[in-house]
Structures are given as C-alpha cells and as structure tokens.
N, C-alpha and C. Protein backbone atom coordinates (compact mmCIF):
# COMPACT_ATOMS: atom_id res chain seq x y z
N UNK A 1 24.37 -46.84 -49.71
CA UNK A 1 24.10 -45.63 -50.43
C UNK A 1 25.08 -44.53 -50.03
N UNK A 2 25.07 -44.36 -48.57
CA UNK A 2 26.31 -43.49 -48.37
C UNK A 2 28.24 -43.61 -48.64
N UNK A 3 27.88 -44.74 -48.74
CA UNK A 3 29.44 -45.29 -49.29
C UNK A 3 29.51 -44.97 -50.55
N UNK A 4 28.90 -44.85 -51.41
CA UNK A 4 28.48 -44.78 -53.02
C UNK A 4 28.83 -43.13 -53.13
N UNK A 5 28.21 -43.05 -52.55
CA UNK A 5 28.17 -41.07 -52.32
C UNK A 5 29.40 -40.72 -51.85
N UNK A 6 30.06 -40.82 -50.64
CA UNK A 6 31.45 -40.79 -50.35
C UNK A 6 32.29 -41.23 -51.33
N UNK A 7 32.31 -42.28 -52.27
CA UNK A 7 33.27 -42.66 -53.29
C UNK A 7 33.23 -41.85 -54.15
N UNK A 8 31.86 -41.21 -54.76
CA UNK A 8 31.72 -40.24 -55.89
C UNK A 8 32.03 -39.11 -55.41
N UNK A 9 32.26 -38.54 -54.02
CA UNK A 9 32.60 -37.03 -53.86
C UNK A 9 34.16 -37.29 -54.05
N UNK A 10 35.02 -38.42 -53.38
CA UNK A 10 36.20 -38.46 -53.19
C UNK A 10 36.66 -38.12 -54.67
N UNK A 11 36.17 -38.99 -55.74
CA UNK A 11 37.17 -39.35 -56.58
C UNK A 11 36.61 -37.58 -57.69
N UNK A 12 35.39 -37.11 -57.20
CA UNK A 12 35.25 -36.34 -57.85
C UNK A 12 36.24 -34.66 -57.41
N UNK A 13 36.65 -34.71 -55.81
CA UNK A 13 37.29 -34.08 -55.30
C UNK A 13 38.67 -34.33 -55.67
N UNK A 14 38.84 -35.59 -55.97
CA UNK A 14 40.64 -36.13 -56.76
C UNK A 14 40.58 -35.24 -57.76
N UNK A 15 39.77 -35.13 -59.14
CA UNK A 15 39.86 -35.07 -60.23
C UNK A 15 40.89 -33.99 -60.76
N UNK A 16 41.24 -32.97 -59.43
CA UNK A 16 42.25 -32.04 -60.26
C UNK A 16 43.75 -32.82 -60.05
N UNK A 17 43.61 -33.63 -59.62
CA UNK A 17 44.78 -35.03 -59.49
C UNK A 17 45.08 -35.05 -60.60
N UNK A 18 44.70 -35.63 -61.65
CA UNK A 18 44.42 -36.65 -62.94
C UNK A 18 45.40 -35.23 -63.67
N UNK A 19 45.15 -33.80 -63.60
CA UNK A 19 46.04 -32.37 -64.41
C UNK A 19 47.50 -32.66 -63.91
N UNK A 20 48.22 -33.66 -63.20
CA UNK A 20 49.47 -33.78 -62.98
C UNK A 20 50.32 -34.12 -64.02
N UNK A 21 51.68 -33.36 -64.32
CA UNK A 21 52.39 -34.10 -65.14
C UNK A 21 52.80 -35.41 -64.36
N UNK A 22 53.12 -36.01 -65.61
CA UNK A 22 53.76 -37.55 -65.65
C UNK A 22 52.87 -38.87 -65.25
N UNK A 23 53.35 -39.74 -65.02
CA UNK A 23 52.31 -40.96 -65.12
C UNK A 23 51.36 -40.87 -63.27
N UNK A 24 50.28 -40.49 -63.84
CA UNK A 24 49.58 -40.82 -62.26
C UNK A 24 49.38 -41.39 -61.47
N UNK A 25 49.67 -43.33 -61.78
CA UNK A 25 49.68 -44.29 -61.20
C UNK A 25 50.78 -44.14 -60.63
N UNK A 26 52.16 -43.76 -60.15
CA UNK A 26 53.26 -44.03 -59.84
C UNK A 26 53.37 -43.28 -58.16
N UNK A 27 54.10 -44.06 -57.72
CA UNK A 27 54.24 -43.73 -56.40
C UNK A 27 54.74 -42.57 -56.12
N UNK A 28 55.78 -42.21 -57.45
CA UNK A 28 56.40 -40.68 -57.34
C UNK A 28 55.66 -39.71 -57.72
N UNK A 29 54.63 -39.56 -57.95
CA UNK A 29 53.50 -38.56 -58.16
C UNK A 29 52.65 -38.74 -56.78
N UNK A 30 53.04 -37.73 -56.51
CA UNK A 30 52.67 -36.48 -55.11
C UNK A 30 51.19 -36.66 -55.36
N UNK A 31 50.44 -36.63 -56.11
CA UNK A 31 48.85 -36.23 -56.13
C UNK A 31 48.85 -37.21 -56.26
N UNK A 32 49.16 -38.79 -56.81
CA UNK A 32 48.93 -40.15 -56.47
C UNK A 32 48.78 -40.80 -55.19
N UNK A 33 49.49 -40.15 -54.61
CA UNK A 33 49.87 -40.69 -52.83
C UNK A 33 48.78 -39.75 -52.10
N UNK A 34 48.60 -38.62 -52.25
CA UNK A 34 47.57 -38.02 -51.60
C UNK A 34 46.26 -38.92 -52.13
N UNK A 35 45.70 -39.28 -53.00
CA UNK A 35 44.69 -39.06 -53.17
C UNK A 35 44.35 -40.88 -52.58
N UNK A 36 45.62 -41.74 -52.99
CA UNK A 36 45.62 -43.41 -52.32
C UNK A 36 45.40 -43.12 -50.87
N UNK A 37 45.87 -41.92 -50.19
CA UNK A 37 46.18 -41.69 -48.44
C UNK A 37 44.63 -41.23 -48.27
N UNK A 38 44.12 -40.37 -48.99
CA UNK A 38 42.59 -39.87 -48.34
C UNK A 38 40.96 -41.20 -49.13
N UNK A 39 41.43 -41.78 -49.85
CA UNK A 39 40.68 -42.57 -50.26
C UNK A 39 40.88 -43.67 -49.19
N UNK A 40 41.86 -43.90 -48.66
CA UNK A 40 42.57 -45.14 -47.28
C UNK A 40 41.71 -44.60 -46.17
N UNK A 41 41.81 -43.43 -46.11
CA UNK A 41 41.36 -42.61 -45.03
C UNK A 41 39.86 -42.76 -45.05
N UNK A 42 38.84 -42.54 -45.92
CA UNK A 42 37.96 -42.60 -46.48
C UNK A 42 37.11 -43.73 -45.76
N UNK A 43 37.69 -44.66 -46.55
CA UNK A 43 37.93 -46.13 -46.54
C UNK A 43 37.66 -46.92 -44.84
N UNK A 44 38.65 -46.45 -44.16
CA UNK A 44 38.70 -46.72 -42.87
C UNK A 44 37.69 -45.84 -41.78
N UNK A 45 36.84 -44.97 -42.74
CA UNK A 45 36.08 -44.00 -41.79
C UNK A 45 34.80 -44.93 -42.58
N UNK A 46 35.00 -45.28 -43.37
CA UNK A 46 33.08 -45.66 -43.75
C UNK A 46 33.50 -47.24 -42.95
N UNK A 47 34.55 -48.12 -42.73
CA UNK A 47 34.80 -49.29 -42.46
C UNK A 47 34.54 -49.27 -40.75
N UNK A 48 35.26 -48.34 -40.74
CA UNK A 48 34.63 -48.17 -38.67
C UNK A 48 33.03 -47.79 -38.22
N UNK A 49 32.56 -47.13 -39.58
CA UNK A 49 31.46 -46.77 -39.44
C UNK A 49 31.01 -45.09 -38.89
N UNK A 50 32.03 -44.54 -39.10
CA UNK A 50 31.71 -43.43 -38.44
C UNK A 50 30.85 -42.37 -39.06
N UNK A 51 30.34 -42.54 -39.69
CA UNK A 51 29.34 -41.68 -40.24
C UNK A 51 28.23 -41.91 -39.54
N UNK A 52 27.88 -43.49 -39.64
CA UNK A 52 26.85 -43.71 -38.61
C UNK A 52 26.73 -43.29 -37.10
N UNK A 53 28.44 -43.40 -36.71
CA UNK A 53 28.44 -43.08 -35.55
C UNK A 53 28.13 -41.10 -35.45
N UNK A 54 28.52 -40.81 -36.42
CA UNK A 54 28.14 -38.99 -36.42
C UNK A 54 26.88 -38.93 -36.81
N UNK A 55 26.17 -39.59 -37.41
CA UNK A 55 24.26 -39.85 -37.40
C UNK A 55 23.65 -39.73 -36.59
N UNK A 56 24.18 -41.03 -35.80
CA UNK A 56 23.57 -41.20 -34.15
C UNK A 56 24.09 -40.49 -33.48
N UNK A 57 25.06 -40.08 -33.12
CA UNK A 57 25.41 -38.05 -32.52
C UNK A 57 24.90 -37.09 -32.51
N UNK A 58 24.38 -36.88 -33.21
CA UNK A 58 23.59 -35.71 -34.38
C UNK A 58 22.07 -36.16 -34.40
N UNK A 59 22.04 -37.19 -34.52
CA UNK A 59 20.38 -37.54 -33.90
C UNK A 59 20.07 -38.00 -32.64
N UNK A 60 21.08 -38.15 -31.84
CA UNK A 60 20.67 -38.10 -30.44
C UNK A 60 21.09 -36.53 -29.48
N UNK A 61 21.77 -36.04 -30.44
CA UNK A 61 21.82 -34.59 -30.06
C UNK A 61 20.80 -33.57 -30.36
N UNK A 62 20.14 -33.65 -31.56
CA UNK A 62 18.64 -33.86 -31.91
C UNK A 62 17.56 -34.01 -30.77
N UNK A 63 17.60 -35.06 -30.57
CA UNK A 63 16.30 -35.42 -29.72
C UNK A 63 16.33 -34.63 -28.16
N UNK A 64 18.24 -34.57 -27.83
CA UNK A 64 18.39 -33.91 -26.93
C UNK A 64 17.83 -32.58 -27.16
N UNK A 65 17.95 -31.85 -27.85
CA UNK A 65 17.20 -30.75 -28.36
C UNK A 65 16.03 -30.91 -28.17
N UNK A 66 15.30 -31.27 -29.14
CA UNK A 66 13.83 -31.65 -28.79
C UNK A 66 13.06 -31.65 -27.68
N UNK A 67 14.44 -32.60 -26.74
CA UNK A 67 13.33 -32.62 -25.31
C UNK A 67 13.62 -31.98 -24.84
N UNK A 68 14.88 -30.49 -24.93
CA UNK A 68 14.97 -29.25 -23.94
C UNK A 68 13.88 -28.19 -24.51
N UNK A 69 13.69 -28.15 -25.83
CA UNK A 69 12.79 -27.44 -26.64
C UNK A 69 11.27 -28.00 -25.68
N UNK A 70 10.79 -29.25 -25.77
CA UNK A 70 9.46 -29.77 -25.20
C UNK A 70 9.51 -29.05 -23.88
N UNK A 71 11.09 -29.11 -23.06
CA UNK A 71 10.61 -28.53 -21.69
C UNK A 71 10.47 -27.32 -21.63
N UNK A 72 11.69 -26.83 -22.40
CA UNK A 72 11.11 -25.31 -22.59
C UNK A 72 9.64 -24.59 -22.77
N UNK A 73 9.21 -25.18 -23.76
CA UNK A 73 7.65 -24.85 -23.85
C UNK A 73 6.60 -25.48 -22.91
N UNK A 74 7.51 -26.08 -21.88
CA UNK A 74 6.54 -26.65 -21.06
C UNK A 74 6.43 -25.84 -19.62
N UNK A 75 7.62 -25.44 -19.67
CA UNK A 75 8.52 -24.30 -18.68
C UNK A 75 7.49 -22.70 -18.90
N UNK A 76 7.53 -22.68 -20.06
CA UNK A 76 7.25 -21.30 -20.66
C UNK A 76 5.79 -21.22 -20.15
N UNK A 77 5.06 -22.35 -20.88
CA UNK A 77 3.42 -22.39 -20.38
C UNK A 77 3.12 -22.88 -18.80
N UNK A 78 4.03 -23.08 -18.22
CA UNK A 78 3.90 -23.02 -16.81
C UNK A 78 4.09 -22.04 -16.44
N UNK A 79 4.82 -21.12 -16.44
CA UNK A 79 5.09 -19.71 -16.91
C UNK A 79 4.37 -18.91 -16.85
N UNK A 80 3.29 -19.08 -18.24
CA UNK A 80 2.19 -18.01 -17.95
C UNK A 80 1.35 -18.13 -17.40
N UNK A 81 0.91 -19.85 -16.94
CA UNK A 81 -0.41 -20.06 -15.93
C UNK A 81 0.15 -19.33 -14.64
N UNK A 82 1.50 -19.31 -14.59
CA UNK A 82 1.56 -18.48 -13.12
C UNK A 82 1.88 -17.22 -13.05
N UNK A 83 2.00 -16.62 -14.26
CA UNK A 83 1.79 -15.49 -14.15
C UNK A 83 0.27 -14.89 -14.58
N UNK A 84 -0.06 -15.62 -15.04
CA UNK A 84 -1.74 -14.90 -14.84
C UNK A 84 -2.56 -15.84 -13.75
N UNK A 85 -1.84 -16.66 -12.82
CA UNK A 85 -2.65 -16.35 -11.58
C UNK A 85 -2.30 -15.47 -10.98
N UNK A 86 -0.46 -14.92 -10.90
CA UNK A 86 -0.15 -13.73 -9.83
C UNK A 86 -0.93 -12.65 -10.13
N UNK A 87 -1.01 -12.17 -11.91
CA UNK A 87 -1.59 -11.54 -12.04
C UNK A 87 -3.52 -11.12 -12.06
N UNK A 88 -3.85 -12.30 -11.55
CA UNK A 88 -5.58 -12.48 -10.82
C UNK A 88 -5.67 -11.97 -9.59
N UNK A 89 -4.31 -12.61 -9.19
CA UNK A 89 -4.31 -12.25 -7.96
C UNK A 89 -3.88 -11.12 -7.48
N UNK A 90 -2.91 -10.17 -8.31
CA UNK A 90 -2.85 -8.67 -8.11
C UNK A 90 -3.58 -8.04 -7.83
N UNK A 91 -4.95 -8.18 -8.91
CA UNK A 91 -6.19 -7.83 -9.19
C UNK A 91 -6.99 -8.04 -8.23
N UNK A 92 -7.44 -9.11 -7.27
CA UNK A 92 -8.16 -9.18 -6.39
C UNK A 92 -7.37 -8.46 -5.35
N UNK A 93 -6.26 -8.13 -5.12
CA UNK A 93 -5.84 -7.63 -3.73
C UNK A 93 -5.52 -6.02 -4.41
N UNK A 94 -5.70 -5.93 -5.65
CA UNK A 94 -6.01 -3.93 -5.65
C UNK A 94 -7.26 -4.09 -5.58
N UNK A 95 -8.34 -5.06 -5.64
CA UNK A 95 -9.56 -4.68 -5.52
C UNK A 95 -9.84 -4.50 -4.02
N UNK A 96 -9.26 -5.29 -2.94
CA UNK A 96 -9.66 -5.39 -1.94
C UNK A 96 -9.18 -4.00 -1.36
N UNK A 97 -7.81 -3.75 -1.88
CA UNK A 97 -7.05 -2.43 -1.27
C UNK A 97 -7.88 -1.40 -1.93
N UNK A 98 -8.68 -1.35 -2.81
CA UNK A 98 -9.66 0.09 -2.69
C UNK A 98 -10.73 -0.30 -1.88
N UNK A 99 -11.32 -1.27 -1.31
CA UNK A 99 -12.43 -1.86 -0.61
C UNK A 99 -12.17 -1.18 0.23
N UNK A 100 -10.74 -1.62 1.30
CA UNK A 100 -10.28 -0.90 2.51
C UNK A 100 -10.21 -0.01 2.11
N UNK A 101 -9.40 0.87 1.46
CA UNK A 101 -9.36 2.18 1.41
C UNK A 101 -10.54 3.26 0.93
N UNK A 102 -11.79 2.34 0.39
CA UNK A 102 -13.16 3.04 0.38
C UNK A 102 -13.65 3.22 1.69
N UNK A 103 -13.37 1.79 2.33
CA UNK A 103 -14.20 1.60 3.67
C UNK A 103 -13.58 2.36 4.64
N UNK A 104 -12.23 2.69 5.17
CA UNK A 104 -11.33 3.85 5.54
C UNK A 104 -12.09 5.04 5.38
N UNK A 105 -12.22 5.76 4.49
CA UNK A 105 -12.49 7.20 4.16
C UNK A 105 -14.17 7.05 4.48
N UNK A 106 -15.02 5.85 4.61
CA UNK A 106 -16.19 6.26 5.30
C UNK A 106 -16.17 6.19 6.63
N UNK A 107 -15.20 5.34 6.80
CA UNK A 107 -14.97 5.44 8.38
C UNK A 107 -14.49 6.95 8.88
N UNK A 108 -13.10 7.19 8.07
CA UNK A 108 -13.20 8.45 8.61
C UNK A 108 -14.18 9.96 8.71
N UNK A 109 -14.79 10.23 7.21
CA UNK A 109 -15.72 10.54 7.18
C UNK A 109 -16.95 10.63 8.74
N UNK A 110 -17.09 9.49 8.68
CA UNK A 110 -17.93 8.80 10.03
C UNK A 110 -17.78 9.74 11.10
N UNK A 111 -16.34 9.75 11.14
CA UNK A 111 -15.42 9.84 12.79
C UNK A 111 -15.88 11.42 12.70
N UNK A 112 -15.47 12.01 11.52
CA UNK A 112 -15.11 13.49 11.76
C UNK A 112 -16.75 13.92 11.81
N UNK A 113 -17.94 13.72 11.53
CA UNK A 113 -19.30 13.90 11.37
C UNK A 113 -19.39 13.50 12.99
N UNK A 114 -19.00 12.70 13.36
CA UNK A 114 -19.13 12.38 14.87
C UNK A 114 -18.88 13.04 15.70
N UNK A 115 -17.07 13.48 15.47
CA UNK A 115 -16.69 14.28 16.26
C UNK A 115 -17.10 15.84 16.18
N UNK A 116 -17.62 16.44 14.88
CA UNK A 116 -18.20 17.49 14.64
C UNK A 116 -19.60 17.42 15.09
N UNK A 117 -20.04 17.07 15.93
CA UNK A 117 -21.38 16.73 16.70
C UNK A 117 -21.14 16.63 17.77
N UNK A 118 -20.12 15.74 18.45
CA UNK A 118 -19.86 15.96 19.82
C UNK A 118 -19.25 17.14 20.44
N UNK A 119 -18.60 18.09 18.99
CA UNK A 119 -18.19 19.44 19.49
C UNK A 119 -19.40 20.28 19.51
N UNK A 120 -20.08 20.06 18.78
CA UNK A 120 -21.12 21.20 18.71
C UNK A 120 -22.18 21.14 19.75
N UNK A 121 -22.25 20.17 20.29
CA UNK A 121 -23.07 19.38 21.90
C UNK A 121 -22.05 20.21 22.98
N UNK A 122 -21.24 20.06 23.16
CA UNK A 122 -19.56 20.30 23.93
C UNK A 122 -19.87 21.73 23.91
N UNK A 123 -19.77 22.56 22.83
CA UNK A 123 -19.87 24.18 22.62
C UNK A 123 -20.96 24.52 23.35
N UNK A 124 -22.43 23.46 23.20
CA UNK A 124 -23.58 24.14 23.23
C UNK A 124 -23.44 24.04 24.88
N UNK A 125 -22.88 23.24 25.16
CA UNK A 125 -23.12 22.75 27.13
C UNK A 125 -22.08 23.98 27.53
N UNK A 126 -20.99 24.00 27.11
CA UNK A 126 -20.03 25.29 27.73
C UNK A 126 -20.59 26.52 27.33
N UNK A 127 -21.51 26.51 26.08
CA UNK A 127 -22.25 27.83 25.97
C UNK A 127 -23.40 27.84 26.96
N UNK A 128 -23.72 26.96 27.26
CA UNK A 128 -25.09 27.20 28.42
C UNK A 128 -24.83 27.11 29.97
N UNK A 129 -23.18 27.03 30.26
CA UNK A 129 -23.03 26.97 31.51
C UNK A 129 -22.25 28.23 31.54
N UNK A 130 -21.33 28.63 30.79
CA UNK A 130 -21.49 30.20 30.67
C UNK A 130 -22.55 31.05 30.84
N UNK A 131 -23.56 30.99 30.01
CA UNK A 131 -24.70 31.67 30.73
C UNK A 131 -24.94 31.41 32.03
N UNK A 132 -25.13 30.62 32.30
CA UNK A 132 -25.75 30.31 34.01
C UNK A 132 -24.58 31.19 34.74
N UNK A 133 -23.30 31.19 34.46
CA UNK A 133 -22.22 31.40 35.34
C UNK A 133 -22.90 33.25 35.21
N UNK A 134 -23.11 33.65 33.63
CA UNK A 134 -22.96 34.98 34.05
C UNK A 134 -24.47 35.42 34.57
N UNK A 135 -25.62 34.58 34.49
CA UNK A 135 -26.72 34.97 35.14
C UNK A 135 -26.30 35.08 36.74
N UNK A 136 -25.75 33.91 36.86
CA UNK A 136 -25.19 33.35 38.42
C UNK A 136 -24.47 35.13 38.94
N UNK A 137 -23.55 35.80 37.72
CA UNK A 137 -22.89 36.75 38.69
C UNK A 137 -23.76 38.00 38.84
N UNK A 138 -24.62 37.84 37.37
CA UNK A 138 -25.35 39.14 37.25
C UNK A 138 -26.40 39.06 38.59
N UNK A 139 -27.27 38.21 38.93
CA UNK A 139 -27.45 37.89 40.17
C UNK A 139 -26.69 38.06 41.43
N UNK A 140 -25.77 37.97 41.14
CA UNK A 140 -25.26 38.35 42.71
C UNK A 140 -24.32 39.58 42.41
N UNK A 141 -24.45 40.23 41.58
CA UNK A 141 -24.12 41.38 41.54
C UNK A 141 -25.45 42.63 41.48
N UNK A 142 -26.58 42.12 41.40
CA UNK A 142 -27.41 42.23 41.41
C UNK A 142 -28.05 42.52 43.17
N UNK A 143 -27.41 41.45 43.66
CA UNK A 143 -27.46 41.59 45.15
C UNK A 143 -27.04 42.08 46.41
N UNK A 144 -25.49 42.05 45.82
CA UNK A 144 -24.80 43.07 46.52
C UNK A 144 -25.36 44.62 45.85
N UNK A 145 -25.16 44.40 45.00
CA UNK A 145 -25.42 46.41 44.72
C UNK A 145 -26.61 46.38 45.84
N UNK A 146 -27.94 45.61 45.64
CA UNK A 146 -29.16 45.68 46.67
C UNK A 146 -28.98 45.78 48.25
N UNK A 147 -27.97 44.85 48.40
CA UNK A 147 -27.57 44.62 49.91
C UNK A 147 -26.69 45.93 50.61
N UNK A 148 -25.98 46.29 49.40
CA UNK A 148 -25.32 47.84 49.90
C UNK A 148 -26.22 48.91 49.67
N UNK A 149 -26.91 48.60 48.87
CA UNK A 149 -28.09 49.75 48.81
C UNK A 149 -29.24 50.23 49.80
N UNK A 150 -29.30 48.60 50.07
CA UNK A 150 -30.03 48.72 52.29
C UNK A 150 -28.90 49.60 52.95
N UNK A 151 -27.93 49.18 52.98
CA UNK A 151 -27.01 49.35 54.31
C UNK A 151 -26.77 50.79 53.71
N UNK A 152 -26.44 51.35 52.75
CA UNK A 152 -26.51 52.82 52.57
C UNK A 152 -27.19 53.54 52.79
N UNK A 153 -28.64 52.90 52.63
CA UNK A 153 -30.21 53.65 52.82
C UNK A 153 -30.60 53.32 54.41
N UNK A 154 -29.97 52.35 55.24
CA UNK A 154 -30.20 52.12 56.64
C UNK A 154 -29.56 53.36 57.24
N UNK A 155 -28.08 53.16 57.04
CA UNK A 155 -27.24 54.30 57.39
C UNK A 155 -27.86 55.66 57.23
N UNK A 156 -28.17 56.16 56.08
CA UNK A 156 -28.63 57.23 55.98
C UNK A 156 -29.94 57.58 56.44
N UNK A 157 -30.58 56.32 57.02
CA UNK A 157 -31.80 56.76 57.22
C UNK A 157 -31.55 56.44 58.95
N UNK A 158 -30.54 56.27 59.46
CA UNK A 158 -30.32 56.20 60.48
C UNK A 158 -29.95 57.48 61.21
N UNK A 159 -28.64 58.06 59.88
CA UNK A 159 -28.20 59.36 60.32
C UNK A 159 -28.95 60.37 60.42
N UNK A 160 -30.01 60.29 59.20
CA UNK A 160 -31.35 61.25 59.27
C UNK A 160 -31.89 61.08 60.66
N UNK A 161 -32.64 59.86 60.79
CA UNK A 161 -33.63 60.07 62.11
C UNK A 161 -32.65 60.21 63.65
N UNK A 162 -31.24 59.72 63.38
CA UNK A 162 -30.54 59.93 65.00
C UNK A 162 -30.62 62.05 64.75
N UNK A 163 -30.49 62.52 63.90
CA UNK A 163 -30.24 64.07 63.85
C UNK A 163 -31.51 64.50 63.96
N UNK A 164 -33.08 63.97 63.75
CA UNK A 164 -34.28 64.79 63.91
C UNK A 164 -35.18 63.79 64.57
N UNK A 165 -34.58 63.02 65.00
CA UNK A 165 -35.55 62.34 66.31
C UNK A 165 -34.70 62.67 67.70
N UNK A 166 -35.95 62.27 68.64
CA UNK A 166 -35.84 62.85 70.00
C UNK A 166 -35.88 61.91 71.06
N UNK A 167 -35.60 61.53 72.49
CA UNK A 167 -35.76 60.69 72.89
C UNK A 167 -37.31 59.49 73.36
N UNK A 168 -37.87 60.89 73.29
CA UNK A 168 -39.82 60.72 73.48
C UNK A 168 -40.19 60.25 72.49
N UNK A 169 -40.26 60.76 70.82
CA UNK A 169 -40.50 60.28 69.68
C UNK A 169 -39.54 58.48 69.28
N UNK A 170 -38.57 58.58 70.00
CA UNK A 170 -37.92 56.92 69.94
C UNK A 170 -38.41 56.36 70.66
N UNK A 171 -38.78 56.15 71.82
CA UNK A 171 -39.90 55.82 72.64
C UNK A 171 -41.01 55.13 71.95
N UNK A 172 -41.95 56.55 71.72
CA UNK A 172 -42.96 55.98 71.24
C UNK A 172 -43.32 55.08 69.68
N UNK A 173 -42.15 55.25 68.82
CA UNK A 173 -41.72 54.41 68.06
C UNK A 173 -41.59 52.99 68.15
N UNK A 174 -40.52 52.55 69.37
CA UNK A 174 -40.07 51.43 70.08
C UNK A 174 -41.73 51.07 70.40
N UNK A 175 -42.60 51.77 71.62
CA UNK A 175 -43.93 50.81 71.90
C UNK A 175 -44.74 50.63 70.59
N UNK A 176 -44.70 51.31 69.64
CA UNK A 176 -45.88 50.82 68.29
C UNK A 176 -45.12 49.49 67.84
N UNK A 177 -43.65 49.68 67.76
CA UNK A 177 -43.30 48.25 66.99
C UNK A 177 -43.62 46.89 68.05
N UNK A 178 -43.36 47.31 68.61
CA UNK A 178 -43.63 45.83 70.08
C UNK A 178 -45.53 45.69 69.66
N UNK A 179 -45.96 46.14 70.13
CA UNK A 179 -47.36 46.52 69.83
C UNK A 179 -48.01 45.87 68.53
N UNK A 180 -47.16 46.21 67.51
CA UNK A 180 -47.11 45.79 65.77
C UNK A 180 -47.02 44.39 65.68
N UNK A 181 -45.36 43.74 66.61
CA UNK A 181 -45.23 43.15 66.28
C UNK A 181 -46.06 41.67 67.31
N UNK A 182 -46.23 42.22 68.92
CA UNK A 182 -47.56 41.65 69.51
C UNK A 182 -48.77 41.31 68.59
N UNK A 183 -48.76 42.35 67.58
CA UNK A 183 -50.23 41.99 67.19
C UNK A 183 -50.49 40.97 65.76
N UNK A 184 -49.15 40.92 65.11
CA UNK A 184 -49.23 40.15 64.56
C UNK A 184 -48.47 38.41 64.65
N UNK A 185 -48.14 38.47 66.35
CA UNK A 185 -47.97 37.47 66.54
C UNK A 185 -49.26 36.67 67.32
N UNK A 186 -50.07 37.68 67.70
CA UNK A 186 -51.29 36.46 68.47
C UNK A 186 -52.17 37.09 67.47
C-alpha cells in the first residue's frame, strides 16, 4: 500500500515534467533524467525498506516517549504524595511550635506570678525587720535618754543634797538605809 502511494506522489510530483519541450522519453531532456534519477531513488528507498525502517524509528521513538511521559507522571505523583506529606508534616510541627510556645508563655506567666509573690513575702520580711530594727532603736534610744536622765537627776540631786545636807543629817540617812535595808533582808 505504501509503495502504491509513493508511486502516485512521485509521478504526480513529475507531472510538471511532461510541460517540457521536445520528446520526454529522451535522455537529452533534463526533466527525463531527473525524474528516471528520483523514481531510481524512490525505488531503492522502498527496496531497502526504509520507510519501514523510519516507522520503526518513529514508533520506537514513540514508545520512548510514552515511557518518559508514564515516568513523568509517575515522578510527578510521587511528587505530590511527598509533598503533601512534607506538607502534613509542616502542619503538625506549627502545631506543636504553638503547643511549646503556648506552654512557654504559661510557664512564664507561672514564673513571673511566682516571682511576684516571693517579692512581696521578701518586701513583707524586710518590711518587718525594719520595724523591729527601728522599735529595736526607738528602744534604746528610749533608754539612753532614761539612763542619762538618772545620771542627770543623780547628779543634780547629788549637787542639791552635797550643798544642803550636813554631816549629822548624812549620818543619820546612812543608819535608816542599813536599817531599811537590814530589814528587808531578814
């Protein structure tokens, strides 16, 4: 069938041959010799077979196709199963990274409620040992003023009675306290 077809394109591709002057059969007609040379030509390409052989070229270049096309789409859908596991898996590790970062901010939260309690314990103990410190001074300022307040009032009550006591009246002073203090020891 393809030989049939090749003969009818050739001789139909000759046909502006046949518009030559002078006799067409003759060797000296130029479009005679071309058209005997590509019909030879013709001839020796359907006789070797090469059409078949450009068939099977062309259909095994074909199939080569085919099976880069099959891998391709096999490539491709491998492809997206792994990109929508990376992308599952994105998803579970931003889920986990707000987990931590929820669980973070109660922790810190936590810390600072903690530590704002252990200051306010901390304040209340340095506020209550401050007091003690200033009861502690008001007390002993409290005591000295008292203790100089004897020794001012001794003094003066010393200087008073050495200027209006007498040696007889010290005397008899001296035996009441012995006396006083005899009597409240037995």
């Amino acid at each position: 069938m393809r030989s049939v077809l090749a003969l009818a394109l050739t001789f139909g591709a000759a046909s502006p041959a046949f518009a030559a002057s002078g006799p067409f059969l003759s060797m000296s007609n130029t479009d005679f010799v071309v058209t005997l040379a590509f019909l030879l030509f013709v001839g020796i390409l359907l006789y070797a077979k090469v059409p078949g052989l450009l068939g099977g070229q062309l259909d095994a270049r074909a199939e080569g196709i085919k099976k880069d096309l099959e891998e391709a789409r096999a490539l491709r859908e491998e492809a997206q199963t792994i990109l929508a596991s990376y992308e599952r898996k994105q998803q579970e590790v931003q889920a986990q990274a707000d987990r931590i970062v929820a669980s973070a901010r109660e922790d810190a939260a936590k810390a600072a409620d903690q530590a704002k309690a252990d200051l306010e314990i901390s304040i209340a103990r340095r506020m209550t040992a401050a007091e003690e410190q200033i009861t502690a001074a008001q007390d002993s300022a409290v005591k000295e003023v008292r203790d100089q307040a004897i020794t001012v009032a001794i003094a003066a009550a010393d200087a008073v009675i050495s200027k209006q006591m007498t040696a007889s009246e010290a005397n008899k002073l001296i035996d009441a306290a012995i006396a006083d203090v005899d009597a409240k020891l037995h």
